[in-house]
C-alpha atoms as a PDB file:
ATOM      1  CA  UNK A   1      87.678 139.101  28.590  1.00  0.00           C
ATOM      2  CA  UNK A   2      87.480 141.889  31.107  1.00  0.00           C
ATOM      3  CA  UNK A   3      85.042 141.927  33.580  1.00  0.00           C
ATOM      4  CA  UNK A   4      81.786 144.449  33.379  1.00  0.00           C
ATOM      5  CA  UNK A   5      81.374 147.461  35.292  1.00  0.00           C
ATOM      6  CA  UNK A   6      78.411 147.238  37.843  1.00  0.00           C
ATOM      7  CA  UNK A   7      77.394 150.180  35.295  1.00  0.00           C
ATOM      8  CA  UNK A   8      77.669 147.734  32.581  1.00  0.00           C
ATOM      9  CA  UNK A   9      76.042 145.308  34.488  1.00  0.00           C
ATOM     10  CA  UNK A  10      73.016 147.168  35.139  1.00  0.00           C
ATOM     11  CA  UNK A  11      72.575 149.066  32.506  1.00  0.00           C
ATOM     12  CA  UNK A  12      73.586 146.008  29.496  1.00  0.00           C
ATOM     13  CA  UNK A  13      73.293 142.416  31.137  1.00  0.00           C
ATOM     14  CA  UNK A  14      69.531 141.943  31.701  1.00  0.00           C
ATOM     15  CA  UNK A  15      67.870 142.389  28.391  1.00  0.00           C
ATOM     16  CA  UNK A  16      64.917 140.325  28.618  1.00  0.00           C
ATOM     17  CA  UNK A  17      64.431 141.538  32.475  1.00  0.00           C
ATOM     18  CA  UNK A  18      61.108 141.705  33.731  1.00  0.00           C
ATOM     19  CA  UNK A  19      60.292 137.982  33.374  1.00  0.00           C
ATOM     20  CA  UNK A  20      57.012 136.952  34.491  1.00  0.00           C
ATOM     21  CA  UNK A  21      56.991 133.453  35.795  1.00  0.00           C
ATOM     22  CA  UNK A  22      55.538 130.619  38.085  1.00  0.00           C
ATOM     23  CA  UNK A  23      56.787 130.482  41.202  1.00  0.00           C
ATOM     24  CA  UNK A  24      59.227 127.174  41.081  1.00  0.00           C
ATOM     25  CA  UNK A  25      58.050 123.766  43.083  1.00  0.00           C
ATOM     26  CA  UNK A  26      60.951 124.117  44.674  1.00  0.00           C
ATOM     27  CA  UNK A  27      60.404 128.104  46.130  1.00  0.00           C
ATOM     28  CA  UNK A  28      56.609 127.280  46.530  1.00  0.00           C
ATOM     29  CA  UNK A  29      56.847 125.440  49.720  1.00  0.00           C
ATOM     30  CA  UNK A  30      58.182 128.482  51.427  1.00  0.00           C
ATOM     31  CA  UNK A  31      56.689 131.403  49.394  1.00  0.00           C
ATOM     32  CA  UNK A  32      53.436 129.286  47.641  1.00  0.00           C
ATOM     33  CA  UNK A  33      51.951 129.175  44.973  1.00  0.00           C
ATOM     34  CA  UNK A  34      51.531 131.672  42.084  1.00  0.00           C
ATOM     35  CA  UNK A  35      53.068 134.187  40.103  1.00  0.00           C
ATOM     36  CA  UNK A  36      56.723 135.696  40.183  1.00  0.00           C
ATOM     37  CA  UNK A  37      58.196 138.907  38.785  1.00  0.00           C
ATOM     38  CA  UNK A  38      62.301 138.570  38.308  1.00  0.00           C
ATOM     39  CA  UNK A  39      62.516 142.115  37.896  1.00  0.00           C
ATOM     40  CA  UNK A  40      65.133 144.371  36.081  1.00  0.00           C
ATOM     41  CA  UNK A  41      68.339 145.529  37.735  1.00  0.00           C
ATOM     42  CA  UNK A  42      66.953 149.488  36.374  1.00  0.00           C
ATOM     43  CA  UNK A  43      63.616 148.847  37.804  1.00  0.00           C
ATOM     44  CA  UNK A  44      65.144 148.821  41.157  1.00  0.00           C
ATOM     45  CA  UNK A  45      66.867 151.733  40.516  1.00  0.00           C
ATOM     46  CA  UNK A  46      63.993 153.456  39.698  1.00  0.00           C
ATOM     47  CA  UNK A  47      62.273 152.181  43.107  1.00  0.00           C
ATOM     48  CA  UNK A  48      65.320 153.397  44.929  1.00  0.00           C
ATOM     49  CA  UNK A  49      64.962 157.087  43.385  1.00  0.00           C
ATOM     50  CA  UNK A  50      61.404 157.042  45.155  1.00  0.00           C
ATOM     51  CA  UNK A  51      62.893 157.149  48.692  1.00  0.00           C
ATOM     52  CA  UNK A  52      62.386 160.244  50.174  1.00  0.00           C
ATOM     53  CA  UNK A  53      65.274 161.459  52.850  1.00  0.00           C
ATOM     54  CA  UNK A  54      64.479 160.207  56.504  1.00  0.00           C
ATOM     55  CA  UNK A  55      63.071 157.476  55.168  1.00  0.00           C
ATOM     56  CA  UNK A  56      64.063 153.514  54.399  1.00  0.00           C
ATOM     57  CA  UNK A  57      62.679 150.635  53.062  1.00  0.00           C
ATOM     58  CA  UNK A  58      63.634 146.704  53.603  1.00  0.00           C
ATOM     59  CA  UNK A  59      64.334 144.273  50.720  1.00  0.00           C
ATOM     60  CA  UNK A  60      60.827 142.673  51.420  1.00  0.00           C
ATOM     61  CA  UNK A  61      59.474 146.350  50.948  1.00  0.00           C
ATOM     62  CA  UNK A  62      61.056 146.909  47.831  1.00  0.00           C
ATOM     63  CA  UNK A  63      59.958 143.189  46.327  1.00  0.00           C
ATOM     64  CA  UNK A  64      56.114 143.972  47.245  1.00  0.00           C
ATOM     65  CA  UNK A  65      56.675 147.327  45.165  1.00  0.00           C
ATOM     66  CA  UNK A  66      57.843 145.039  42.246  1.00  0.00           C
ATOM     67  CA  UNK A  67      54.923 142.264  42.610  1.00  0.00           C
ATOM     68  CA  UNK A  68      52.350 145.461  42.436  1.00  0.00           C
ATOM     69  CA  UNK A  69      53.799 146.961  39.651  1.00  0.00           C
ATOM     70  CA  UNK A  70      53.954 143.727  37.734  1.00  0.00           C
ATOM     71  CA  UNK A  71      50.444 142.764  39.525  1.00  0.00           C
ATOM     72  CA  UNK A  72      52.014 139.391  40.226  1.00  0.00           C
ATOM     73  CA  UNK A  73      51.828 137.676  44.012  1.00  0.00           C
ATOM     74  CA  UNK A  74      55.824 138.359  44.617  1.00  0.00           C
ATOM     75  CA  UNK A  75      58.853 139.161  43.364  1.00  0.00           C
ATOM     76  CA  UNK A  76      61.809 136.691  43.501  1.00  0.00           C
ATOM     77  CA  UNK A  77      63.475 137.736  46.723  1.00  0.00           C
ATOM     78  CA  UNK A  78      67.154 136.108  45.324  1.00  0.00           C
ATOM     79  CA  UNK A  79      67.276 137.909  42.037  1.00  0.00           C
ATOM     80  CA  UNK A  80      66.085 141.405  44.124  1.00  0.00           C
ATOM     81  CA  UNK A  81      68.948 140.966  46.421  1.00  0.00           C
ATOM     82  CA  UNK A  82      71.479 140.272  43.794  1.00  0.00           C
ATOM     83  CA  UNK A  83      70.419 143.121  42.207  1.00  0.00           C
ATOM     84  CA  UNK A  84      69.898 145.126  44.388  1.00  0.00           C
ATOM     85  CA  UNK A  85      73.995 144.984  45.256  1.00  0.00           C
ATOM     86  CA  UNK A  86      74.877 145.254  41.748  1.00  0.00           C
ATOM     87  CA  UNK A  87      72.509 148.921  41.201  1.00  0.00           C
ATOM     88  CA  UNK A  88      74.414 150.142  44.322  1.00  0.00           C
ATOM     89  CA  UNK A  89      77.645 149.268  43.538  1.00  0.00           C
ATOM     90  CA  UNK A  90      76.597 151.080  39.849  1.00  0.00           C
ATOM     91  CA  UNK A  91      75.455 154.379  41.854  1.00  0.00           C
ATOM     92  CA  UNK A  92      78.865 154.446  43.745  1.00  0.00           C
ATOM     93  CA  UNK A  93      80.818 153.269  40.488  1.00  0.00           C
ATOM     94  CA  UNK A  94      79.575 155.992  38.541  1.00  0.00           C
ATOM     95  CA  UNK A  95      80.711 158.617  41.472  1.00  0.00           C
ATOM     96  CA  UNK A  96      77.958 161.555  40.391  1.00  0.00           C
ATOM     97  CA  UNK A  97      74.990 159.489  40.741  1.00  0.00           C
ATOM     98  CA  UNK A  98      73.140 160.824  43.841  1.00  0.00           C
ATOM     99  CA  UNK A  99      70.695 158.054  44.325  1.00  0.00           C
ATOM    100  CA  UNK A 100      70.187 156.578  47.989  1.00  0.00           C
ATOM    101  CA  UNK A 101      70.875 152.718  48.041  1.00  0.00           C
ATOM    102  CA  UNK A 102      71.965 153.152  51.405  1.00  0.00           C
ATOM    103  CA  UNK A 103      68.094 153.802  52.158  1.00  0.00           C
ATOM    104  CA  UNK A 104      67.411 149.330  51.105  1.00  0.00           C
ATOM    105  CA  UNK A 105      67.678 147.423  54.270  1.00  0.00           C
ATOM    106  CA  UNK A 106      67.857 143.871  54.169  1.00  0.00           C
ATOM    107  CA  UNK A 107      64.588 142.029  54.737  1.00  0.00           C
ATOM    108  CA  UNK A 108      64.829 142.668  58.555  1.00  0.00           C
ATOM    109  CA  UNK A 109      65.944 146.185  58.463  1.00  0.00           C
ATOM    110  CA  UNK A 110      69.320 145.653  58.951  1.00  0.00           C
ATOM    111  CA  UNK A 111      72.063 146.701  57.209  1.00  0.00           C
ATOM    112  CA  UNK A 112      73.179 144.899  53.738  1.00  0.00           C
ATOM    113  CA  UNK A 113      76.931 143.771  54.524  1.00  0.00           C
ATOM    114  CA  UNK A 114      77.089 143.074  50.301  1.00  0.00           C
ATOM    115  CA  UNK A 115      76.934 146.863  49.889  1.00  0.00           C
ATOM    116  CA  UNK A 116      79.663 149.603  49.032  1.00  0.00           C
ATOM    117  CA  UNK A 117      82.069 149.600  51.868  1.00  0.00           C
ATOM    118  CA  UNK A 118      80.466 146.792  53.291  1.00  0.00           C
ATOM    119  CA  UNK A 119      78.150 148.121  56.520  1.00  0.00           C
ATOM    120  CA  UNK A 120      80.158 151.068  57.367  1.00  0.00           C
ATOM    121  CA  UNK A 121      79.457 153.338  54.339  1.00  0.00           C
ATOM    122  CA  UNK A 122      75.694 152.793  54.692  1.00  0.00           C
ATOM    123  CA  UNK A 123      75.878 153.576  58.697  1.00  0.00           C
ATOM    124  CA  UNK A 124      77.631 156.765  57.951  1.00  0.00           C
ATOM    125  CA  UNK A 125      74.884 157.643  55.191  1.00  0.00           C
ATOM    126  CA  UNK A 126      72.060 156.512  58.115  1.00  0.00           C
ATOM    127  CA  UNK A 127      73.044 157.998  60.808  1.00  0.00           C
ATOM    128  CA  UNK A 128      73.642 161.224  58.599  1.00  0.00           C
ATOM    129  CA  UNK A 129      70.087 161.559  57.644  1.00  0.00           C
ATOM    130  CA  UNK A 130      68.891 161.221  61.549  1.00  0.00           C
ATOM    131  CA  UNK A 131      68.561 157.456  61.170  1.00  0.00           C
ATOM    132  CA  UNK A 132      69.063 155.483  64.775  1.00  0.00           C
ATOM    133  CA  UNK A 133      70.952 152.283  64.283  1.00  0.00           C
ATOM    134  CA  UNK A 134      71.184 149.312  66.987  1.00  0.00           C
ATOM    135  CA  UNK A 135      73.608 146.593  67.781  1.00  0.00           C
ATOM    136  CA  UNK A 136      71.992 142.966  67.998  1.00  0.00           C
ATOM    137  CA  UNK A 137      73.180 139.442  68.047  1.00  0.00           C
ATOM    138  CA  UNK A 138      77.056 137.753  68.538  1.00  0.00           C
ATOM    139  CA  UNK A 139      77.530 138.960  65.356  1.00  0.00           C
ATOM    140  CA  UNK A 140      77.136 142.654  66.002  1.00  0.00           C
ATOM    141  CA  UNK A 141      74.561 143.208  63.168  1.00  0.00           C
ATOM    142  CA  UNK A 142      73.234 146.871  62.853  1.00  0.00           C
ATOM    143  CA  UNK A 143      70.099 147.673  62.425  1.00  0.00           C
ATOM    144  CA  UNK A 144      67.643 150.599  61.698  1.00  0.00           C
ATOM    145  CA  UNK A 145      65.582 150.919  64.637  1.00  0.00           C
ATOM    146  CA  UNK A 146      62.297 152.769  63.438  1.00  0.00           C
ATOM    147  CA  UNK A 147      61.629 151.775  59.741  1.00  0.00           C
ATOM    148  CA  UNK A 148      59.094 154.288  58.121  1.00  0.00           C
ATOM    149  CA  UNK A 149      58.465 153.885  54.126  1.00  0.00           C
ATOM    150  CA  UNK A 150      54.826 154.563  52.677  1.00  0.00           C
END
């Protein structure tokens, strides 16, 4: 069996996505008690259309969005992030698709080393829409150094 496009993957492989569900004993201790959102892989792309240029927005960001929409107290951090790779990898797959994934940042507004062309593809993208980007820790992690979404 061949394996699915990230096109296929976002578009076909989460049919029942949005679930609405408890938030699991196990993730409660860290992120309480309540009500979770496991949103859709197309939601996100729709979230991602909303970023204006000269603008970004962490993966923390981009959950809250989801919880709102779905009026629940979070959305599952994990299933964003995976899907969050797969809808970017779909945008560059599909080549005409102009939508910015580079503008996501991981949770601390650095960059996402899961995406296209690991770090270096969304630097370029960054720094080409007037972005400032700093160097931090042994492991030479980049970061955006003003974050403005609203």
């Amino acid at each position: 069996m061949a394996k699915k496009t990230y096109q296929e993957q976002m578009n076909n492989s989460y049919p029942n996505y949005p679930i609405v569900k408890s938030i699991p004993a196990s993730m409660a201790k860290t992120w309480g008690e309540g009500m979770q959102v496991l949103p859709s892989p197309l939601e996100i792309y729709e979230v991602m259309k909303t970023i204006p240029l000269g603008k970004v927005m962490t993966s923390y960001e981009l959950c809250d969005v989801l919880a709102k929409k779905h009026n629940v107290d979070m959305a599952c951090p994990y299933t964003v992030g995976i899907l969050t790779n797969i809808v970017a990898r779909a945008i560059e797959e599909d080549g005409d698709d102009e939508t910015p994934w580079w503008r996501i940042l991981g949770s601390k507004g650095e960059l996402k080393p899961k995406y296209p062309n690991a770090t270096q593809g969304q630097k370029v993208l960054l720094k080409a829409e007037g972005h400032k980007l700093i160097k931090r820790g042994k492991k030479e992690i980049f970061y955006v150094l003003e974050r403005y979404y609203s």
